[in-house]
Protein backbone atom coordinates (compact mmCIF):
# COMPACT_ATOMS: atom_id res chain seq x y z
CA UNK A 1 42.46 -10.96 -48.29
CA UNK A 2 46.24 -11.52 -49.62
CA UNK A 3 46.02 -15.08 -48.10
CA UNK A 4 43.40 -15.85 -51.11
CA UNK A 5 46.16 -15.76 -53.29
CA UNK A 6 47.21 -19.57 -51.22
CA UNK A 7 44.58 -20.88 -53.60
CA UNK A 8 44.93 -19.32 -56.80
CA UNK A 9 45.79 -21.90 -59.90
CA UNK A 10 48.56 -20.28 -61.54
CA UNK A 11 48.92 -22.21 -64.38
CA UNK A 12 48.06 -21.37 -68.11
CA UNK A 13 44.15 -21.72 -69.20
CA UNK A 14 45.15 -24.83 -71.01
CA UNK A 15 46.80 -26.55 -68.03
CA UNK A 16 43.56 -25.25 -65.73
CA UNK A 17 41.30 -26.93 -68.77
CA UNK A 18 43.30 -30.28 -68.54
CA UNK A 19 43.24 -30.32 -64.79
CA UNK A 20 39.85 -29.48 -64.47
CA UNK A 21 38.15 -31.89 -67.24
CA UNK A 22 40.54 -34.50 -65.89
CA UNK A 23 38.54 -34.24 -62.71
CA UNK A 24 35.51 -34.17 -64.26
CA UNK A 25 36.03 -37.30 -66.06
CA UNK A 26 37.18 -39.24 -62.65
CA UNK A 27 34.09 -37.79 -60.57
CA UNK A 28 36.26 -35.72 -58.19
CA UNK A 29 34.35 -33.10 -56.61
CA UNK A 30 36.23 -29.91 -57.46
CA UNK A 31 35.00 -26.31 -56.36
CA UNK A 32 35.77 -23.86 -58.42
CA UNK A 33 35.55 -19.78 -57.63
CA UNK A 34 36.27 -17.73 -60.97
CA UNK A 35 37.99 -14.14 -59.10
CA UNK A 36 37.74 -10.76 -60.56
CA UNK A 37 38.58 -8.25 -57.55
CA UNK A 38 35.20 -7.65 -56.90
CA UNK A 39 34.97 -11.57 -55.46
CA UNK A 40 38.10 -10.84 -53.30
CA UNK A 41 36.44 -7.94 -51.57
CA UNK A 42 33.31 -9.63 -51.25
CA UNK A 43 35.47 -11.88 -49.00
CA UNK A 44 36.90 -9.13 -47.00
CA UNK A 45 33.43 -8.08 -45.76
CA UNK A 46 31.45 -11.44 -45.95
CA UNK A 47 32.77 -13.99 -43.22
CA UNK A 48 30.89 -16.76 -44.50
CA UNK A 49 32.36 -15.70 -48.07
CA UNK A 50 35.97 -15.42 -46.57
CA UNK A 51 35.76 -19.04 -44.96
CA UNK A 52 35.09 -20.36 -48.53
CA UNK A 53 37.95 -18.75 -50.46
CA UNK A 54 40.59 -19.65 -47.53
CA UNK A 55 39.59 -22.97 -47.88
CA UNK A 56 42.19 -25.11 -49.50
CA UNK A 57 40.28 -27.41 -51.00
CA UNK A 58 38.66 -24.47 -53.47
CA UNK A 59 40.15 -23.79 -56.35
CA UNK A 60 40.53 -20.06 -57.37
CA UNK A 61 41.35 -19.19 -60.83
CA UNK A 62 41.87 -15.38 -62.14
CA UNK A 63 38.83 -13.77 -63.97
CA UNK A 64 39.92 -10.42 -63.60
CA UNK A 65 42.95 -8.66 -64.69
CA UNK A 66 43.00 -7.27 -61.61
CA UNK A 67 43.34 -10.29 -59.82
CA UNK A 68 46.61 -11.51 -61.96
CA UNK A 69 48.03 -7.68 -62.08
CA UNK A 70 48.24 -7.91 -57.92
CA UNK A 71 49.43 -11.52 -58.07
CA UNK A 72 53.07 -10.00 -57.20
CA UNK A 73 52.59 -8.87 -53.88
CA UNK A 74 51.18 -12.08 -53.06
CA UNK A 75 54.60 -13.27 -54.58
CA UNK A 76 52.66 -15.49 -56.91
CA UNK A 77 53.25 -15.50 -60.47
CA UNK A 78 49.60 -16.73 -62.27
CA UNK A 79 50.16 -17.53 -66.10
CA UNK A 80 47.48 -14.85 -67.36
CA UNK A 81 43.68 -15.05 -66.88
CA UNK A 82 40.94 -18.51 -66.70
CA UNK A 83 37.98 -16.59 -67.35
CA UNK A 84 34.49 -18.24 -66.41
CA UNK A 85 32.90 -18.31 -69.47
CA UNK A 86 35.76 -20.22 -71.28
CA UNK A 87 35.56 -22.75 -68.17
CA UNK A 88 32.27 -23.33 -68.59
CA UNK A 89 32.67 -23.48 -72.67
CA UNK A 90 35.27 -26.14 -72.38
CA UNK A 91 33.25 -27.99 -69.73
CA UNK A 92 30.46 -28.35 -71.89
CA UNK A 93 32.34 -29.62 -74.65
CA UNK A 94 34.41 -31.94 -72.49
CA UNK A 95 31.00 -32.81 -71.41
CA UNK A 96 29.69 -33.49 -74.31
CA UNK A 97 32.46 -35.61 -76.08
CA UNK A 98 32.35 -37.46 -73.27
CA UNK A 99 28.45 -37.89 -72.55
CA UNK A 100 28.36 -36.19 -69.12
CA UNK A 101 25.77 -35.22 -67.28
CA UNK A 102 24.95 -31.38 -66.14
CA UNK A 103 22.56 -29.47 -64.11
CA UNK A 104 22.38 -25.17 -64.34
CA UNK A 105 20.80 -23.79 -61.68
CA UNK A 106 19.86 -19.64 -61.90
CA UNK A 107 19.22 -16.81 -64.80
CA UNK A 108 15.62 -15.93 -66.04
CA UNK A 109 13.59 -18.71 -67.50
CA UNK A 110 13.84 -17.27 -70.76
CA UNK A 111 17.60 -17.74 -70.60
CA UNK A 112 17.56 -21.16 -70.13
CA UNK A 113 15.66 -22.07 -72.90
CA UNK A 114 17.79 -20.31 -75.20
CA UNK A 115 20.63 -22.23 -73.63
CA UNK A 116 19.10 -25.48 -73.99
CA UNK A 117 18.41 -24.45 -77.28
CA UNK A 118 22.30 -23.58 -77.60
CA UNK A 119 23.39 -26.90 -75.69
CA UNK A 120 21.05 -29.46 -78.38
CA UNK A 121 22.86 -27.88 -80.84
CA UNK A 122 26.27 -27.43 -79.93
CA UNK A 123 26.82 -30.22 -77.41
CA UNK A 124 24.42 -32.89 -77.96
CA UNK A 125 26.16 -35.41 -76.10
CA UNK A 126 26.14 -33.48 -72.73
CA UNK A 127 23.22 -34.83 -70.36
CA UNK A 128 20.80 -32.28 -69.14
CA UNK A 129 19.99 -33.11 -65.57
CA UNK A 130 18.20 -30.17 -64.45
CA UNK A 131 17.86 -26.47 -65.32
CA UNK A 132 16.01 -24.43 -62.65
CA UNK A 133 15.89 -20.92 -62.89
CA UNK A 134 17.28 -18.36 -60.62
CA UNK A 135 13.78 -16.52 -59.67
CA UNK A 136 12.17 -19.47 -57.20
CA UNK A 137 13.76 -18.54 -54.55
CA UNK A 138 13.72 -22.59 -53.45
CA UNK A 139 17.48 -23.43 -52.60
CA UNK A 140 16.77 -26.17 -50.66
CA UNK A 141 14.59 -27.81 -52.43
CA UNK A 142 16.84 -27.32 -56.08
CA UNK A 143 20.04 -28.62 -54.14
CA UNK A 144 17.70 -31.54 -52.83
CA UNK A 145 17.27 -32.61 -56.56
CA UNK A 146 20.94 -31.61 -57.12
CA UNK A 147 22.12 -34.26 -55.16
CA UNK A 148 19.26 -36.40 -56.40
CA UNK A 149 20.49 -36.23 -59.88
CA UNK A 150 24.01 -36.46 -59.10
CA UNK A 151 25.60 -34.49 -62.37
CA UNK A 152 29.14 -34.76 -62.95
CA UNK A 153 28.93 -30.80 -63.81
CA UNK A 154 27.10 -28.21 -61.12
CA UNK A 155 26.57 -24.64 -62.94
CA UNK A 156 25.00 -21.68 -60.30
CA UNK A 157 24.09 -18.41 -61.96
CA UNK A 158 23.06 -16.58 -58.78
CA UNK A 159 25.56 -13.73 -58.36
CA UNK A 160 28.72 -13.10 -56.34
CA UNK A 161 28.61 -14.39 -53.40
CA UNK A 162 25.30 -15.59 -53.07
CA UNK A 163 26.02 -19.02 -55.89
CA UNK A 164 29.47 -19.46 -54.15
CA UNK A 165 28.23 -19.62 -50.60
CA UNK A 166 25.18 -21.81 -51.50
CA UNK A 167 28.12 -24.35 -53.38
CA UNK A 168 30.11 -24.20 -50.49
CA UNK A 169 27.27 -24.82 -47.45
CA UNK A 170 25.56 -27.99 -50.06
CA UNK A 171 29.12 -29.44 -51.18
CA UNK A 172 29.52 -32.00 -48.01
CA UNK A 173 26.33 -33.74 -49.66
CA UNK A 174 28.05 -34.52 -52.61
CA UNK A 175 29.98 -37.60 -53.71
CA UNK A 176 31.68 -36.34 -56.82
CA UNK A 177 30.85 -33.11 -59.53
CA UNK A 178 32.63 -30.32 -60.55
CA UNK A 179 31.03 -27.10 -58.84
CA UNK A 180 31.04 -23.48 -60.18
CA UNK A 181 29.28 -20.42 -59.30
CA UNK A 182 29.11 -18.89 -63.11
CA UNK A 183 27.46 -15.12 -62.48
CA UNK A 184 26.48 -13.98 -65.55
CA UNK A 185 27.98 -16.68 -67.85
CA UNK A 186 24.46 -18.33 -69.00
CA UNK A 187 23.23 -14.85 -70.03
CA UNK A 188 26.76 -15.30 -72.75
CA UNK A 189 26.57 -19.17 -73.55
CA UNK A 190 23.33 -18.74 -74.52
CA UNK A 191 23.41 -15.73 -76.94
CA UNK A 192 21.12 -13.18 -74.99
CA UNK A 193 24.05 -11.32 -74.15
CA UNK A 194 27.28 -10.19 -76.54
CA UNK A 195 30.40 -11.06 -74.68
CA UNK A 196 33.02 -7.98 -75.15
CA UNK A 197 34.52 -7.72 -78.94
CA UNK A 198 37.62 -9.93 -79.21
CA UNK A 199 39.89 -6.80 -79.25
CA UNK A 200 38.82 -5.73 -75.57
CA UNK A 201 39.23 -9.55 -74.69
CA UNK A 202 42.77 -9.94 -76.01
CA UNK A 203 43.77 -6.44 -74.17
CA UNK A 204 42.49 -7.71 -70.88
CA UNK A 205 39.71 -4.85 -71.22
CA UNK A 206 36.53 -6.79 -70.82
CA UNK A 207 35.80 -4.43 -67.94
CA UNK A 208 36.38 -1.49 -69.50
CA UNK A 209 33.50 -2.54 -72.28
CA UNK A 210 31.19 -3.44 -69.71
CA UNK A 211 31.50 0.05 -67.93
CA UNK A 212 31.03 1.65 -71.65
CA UNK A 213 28.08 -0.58 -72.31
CA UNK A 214 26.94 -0.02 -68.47
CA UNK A 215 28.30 3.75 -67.60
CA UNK A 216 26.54 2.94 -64.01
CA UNK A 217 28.92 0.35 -63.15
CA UNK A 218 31.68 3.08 -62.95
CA UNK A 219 30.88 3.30 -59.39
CA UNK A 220 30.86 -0.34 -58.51
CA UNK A 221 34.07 -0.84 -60.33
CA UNK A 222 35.85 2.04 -58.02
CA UNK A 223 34.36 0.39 -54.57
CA UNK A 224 35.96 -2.93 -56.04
CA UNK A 225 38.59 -2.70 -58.55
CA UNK A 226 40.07 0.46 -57.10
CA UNK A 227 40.11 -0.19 -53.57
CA UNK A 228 41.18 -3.72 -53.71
CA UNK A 229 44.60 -2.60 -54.71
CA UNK A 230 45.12 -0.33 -52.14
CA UNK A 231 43.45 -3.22 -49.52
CA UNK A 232 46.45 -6.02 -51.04
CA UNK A 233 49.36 -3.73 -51.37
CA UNK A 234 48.67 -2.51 -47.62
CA UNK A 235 48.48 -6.32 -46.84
CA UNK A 236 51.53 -7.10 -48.10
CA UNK A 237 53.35 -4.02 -46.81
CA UNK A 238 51.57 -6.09 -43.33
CA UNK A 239 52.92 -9.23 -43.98
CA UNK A 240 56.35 -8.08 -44.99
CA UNK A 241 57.18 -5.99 -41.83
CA UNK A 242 55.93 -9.32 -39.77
CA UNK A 243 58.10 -11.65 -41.94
């Protein structure tokens, strides 16, 4: 799991957003995982899930707190956290300035058309290729049209690591597009859910909000956050007795 770490972007937000859009605007096909711990454990029990994050052509940027607070025993030194939401934010507006095209792919129907509602007001120059929701259970046939439609910007809201693993098996069929599995990021850039208060955002504490809002999560955040600590400082301790 420590060998993720090869393909985190360590760079501040802003450098990740100029990188990123610069892509965008040249049609380089980028894939992008956003990491909290929970995706890095994912990878330690899902093989297909693991072969996508060692990958070194996907680019791994640090959600989570987590993920840039055990940054040191991978000897790395990441320059704070590029959340998902804020990718996708600056994405859209890139998007929009520069009239590029954009397909979403997952969340509840009802999401979507608050988002398009959202997107014709806040970025009316972005494109709107497709938006399929995430309850048809056709992946085939929505990555069919994907590549039909060719959008220079590839949003899937299907849940770690289901989104990722799609991106990853689809991406030889594309030319060109910036790809990112976005979780619950719609639910946020389209107002039908409250992103944490700014002072839990500025103190790294998004999670803790989320457990307080969601008191059941306590338990998933232990199987993840907890243990994934443990799992990369044992890792290390591995790789430093080899070494």
């Amino acid at each position: 799991m420590i060998e993720y770490y090869d393909n985190l972007y360590c760079g501040s937000r802003d450098e990740f957003f100029g990188f990123i859009t610069a892509r965008a605007e040249k049609g380089e096909k980028t894939f992008v995982v956003t990491a909290n711990p929970e995706t890095f454990m994912h990878g330690s029990r899902n093989p297909e899930f693991d072969k996508l994050l060692r990958d070194e052509k996907t680019v791994i940027t640090a959600d989570g707190i987590g993920v840039v607070k055990a940054a040191k025993w991978a000897n790395k030194e990441p320059n704070g956290r590029v959340t998902g939401v804020e990718t996708v934010s600056e994405l859209l507006r890139f998007g929009s300035e520069k009239g590029l095209s954009v397909y979403f792919y997952g969340a509840k129907p009802e999401v979507l058309e608050k988002l398009k509602e959202q997107i014709d007001k806040n970025y009316p120059g972005l494109k709107i290729v497709g938006m399929r929701d995430g309850y048809n259970n056709k992946d085939e046939e929505v990555f069919a049209d994907m590549k039909e439609k060719a959008p220079d910007l590839c949003f899937v809201a299907l849940g770690i690591p289901r989104q990722e693993i799609l991106i990853y098996k689809n991406l030889p069929d594309f030319q060109r597009g910036i790809f990112i599995g976005i979780g619950g990021s719609l639910d946020v850039l389209s107002g039908t859910k409250k992103r944490a208060p700014k002072l839990f955002i500025k103190l790294n504490c998004e999670w803790l909000y989320r457990i307080m809002c969601e008191p059941k999560r306590i338990g998933r955040f232990y199987n993840n956050n907890v243990k994934f600590f443990k799992c990369i400082k044992k890792e290390a301790k591995k790789r430093n007795e080899k070494n």
